[in-house]
N, C-alpha and C. Protein backbone atom coordinates (compact mmCIF):
# COMPACT_ATOMS: atom_id res chain seq x y z
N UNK A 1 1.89 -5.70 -2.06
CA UNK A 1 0.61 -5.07 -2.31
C UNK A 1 0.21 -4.15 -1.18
N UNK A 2 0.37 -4.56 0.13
CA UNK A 2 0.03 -3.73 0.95
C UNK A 2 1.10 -2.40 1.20
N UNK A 3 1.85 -2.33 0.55
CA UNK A 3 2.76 -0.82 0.25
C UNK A 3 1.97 0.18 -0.36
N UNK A 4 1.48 -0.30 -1.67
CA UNK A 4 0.78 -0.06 -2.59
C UNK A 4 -0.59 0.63 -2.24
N UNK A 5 -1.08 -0.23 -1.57
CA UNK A 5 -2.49 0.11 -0.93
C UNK A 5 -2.13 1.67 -0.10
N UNK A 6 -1.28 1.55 1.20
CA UNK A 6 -0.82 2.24 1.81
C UNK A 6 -0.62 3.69 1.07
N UNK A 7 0.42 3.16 -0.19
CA UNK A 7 0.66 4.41 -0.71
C UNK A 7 -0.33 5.14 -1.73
N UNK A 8 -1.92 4.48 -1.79
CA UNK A 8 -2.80 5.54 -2.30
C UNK A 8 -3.41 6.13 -1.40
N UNK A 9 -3.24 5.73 -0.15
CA UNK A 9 -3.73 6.70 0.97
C UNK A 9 -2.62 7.82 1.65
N UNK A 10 -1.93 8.10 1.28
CA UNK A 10 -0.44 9.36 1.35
C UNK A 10 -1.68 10.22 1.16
N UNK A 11 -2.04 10.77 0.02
CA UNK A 11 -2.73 11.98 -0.69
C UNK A 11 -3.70 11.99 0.26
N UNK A 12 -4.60 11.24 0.96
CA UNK A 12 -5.76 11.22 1.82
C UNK A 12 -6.67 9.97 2.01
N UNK A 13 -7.59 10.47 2.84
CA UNK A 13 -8.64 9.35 3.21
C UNK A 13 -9.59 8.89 1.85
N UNK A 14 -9.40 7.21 1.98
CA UNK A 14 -10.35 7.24 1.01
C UNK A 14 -11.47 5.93 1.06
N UNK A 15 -12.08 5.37 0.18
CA UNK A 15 -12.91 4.26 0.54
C UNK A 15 -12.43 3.42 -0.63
N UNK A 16 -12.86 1.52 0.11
CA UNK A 16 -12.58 0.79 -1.35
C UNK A 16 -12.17 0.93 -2.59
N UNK A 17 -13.92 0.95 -3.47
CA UNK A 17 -13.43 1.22 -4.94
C UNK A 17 -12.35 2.50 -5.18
N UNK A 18 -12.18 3.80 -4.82
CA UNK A 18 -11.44 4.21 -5.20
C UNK A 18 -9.97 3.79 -5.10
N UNK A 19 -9.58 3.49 -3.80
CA UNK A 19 -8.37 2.84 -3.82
C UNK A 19 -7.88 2.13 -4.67
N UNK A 20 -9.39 1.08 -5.07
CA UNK A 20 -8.93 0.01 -6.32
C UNK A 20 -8.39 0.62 -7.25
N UNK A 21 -8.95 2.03 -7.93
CA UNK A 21 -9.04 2.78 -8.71
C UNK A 21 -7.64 3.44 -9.10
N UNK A 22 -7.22 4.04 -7.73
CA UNK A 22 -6.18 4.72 -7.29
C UNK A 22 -4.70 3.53 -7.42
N UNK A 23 -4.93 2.15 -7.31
CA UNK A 23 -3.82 2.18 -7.46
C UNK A 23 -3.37 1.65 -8.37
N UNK A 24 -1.79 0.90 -9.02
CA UNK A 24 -1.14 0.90 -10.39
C UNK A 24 -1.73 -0.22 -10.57
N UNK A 25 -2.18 -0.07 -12.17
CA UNK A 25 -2.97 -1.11 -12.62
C UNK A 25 -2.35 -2.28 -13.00
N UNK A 26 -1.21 -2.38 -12.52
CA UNK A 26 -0.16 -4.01 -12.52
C UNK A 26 -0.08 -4.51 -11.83
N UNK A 27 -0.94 -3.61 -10.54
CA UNK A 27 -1.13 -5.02 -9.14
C UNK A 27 -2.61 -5.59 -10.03
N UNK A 28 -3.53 -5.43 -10.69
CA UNK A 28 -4.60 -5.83 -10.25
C UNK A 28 -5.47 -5.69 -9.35
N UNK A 29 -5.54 -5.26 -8.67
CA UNK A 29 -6.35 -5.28 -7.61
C UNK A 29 -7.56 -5.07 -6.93
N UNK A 30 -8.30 -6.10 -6.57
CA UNK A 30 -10.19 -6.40 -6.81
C UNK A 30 -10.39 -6.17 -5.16
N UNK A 31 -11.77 -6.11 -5.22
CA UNK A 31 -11.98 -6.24 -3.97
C UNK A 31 -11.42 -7.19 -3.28
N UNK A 32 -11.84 -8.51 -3.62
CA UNK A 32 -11.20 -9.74 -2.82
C UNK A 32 -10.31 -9.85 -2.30
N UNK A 33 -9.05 -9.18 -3.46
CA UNK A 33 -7.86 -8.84 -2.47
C UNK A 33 -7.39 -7.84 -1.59
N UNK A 34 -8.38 -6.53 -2.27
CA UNK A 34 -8.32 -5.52 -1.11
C UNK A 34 -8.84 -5.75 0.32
N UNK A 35 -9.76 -6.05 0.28
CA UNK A 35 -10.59 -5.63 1.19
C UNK A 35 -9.76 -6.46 3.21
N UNK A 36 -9.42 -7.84 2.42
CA UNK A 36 -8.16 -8.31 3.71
C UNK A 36 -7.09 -7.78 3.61
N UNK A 37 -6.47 -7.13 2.55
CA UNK A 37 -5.25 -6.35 3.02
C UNK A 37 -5.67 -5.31 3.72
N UNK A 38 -6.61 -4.81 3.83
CA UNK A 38 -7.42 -3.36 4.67
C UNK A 38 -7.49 -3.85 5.87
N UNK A 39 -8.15 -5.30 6.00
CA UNK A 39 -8.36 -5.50 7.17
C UNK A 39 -6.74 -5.68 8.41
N UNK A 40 -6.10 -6.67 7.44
CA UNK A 40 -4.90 -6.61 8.10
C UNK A 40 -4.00 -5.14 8.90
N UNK A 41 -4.09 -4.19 7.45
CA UNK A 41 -3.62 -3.04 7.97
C UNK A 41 -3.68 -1.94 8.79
N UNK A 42 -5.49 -2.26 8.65
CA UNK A 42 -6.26 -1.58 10.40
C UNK A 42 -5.34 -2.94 11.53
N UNK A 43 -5.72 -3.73 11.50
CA UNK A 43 -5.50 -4.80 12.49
C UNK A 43 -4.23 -4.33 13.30
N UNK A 44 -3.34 -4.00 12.26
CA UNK A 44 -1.85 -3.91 12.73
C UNK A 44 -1.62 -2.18 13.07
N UNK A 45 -2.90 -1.14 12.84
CA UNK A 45 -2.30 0.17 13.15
C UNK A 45 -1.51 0.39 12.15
N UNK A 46 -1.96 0.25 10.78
CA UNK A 46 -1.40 1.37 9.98
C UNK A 46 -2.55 2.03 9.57
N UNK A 47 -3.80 1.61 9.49
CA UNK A 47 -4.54 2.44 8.71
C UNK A 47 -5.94 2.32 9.84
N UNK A 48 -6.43 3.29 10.01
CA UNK A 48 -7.96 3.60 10.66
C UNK A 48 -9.05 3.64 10.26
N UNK A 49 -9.79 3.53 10.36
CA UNK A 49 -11.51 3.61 9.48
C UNK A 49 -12.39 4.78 10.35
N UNK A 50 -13.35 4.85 9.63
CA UNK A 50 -14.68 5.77 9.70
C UNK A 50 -15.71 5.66 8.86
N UNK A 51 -16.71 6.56 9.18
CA UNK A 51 -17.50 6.03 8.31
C UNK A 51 -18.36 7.09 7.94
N UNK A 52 -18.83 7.52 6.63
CA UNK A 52 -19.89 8.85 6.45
C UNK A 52 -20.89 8.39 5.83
N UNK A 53 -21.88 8.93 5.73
CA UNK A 53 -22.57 9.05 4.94
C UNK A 53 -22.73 9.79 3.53
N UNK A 54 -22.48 8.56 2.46
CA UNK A 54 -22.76 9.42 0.89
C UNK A 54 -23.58 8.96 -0.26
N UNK A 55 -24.24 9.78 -0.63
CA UNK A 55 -25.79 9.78 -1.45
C UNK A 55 -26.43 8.80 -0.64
N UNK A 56 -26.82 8.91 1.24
CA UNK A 56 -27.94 8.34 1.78
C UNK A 56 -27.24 6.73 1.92
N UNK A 57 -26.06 6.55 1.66
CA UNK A 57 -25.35 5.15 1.95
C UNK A 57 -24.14 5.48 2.51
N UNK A 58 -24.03 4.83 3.77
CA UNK A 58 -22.77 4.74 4.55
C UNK A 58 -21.65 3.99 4.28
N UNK A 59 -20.61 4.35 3.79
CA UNK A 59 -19.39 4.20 3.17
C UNK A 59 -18.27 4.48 4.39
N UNK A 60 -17.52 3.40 4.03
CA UNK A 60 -16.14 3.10 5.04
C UNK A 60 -15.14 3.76 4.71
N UNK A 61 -14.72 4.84 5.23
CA UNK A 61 -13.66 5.23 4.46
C UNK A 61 -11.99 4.96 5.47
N UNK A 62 -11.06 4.97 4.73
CA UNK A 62 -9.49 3.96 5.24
C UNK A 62 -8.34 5.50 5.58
N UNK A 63 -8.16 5.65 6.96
CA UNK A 63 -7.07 6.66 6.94
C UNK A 63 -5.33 6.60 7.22
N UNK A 64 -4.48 6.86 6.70
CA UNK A 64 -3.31 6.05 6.94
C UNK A 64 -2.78 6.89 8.30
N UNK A 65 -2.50 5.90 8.76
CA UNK A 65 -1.91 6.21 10.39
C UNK A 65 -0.56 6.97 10.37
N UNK A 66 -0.29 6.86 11.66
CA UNK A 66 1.69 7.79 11.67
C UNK A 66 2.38 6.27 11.72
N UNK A 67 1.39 5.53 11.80
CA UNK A 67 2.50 4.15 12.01
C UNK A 67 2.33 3.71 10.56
N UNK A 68 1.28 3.85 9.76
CA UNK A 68 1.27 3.42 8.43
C UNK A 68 2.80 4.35 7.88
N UNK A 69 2.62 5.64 8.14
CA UNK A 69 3.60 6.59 7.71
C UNK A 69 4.61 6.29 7.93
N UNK A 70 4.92 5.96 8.78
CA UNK A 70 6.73 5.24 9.40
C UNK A 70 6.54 3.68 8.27
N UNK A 71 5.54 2.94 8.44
CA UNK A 71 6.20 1.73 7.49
C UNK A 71 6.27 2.16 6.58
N UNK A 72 5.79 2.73 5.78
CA UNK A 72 6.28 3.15 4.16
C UNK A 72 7.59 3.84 4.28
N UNK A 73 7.92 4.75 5.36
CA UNK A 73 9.57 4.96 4.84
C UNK A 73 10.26 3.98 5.40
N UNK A 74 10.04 3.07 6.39
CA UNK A 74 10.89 1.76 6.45
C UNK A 74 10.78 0.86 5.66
N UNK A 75 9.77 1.14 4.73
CA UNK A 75 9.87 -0.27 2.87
C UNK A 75 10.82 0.41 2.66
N UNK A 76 10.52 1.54 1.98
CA UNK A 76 11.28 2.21 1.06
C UNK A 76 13.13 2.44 0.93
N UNK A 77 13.31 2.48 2.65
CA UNK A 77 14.59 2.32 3.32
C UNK A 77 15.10 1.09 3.04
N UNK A 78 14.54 -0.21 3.18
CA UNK A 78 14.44 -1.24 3.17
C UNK A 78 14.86 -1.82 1.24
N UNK A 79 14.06 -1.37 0.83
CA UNK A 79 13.70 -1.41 -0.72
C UNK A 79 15.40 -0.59 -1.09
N UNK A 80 15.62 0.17 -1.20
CA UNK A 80 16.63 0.85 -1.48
C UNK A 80 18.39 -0.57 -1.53
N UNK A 81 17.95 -1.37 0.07
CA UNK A 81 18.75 -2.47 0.37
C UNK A 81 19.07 -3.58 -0.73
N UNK A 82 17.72 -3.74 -1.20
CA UNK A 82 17.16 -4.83 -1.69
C UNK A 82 17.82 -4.61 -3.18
N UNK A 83 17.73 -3.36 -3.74
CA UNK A 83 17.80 -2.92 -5.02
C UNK A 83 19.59 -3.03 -5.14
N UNK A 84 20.18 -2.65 -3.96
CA UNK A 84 21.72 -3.02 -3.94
C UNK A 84 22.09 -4.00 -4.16
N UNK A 85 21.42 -5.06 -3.38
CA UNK A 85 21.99 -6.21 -3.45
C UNK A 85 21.94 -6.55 -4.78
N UNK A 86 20.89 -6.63 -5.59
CA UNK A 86 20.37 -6.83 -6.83
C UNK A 86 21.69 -6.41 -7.33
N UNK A 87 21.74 -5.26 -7.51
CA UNK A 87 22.80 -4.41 -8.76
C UNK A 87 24.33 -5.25 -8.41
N UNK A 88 24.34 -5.58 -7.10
CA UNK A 88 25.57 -6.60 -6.96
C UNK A 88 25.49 -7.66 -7.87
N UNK A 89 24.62 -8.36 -7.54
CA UNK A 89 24.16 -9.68 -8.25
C UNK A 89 23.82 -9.80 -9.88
N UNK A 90 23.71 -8.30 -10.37
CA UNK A 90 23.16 -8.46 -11.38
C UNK A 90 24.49 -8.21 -12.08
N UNK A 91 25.50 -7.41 -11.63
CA UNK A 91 27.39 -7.05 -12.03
C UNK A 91 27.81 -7.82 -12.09
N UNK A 92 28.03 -8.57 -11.11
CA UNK A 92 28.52 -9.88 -10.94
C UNK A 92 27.93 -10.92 -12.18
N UNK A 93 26.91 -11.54 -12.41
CA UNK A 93 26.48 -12.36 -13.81
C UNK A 93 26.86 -11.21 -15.06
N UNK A 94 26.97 -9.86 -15.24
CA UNK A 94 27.40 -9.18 -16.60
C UNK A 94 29.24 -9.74 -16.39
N UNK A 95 29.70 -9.71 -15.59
CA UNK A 95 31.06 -9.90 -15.67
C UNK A 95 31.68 -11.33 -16.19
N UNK A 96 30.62 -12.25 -15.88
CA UNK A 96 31.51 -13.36 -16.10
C UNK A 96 31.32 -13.69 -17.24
N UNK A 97 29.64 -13.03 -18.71
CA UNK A 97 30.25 -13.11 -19.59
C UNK A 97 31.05 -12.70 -20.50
């Protein structure tokens, strides 16, 4: 999930609900679970905060870091691994029937 999150902030800065909004609607994803994956991901320096003012209410908005930027191409690098092994594993059970 926190890939996910990450990767609706690529395009730009944004706040909560949109993110919710923004991302694939097969995570699910509510505040409850956003809002500690946000926290985690500031925590760790992938993503930064700020804050503006909009329609007279101050809104948090989430910016993805150069370190957020490097972990998403080290999933993805990573992910690529993962998907091998799979296609091994998955040849291997078509063969034996």
């Amino acid at each position: 999930m926190e890939y996910s999150v990450l990767a609706t902030l690529v395009a730009g800065d944004s706040y909560g609900y949109q993110i919710i909004k923004d991302a694939p609607p097969v995570l699910e994803l509510t505040q409850s679970t956003l809002y500690p994956i946000l926290k985690r991901l500031e925590g760790d320096g992938r993503v930064s905060t700020y804050s503006e003012i909009h329609q007279g209410r101050q809104r948090k908005y989430y910016h993805l870091t150069a370190t957020g930027r490097s972990s998403i191409t080290r999933f993805v690098a990573d992910w690529q691994e993962v998907q091998d092994v799979y296609e091994t594993i998955r040849r291997s059970t078509d063969e034996t029937k």
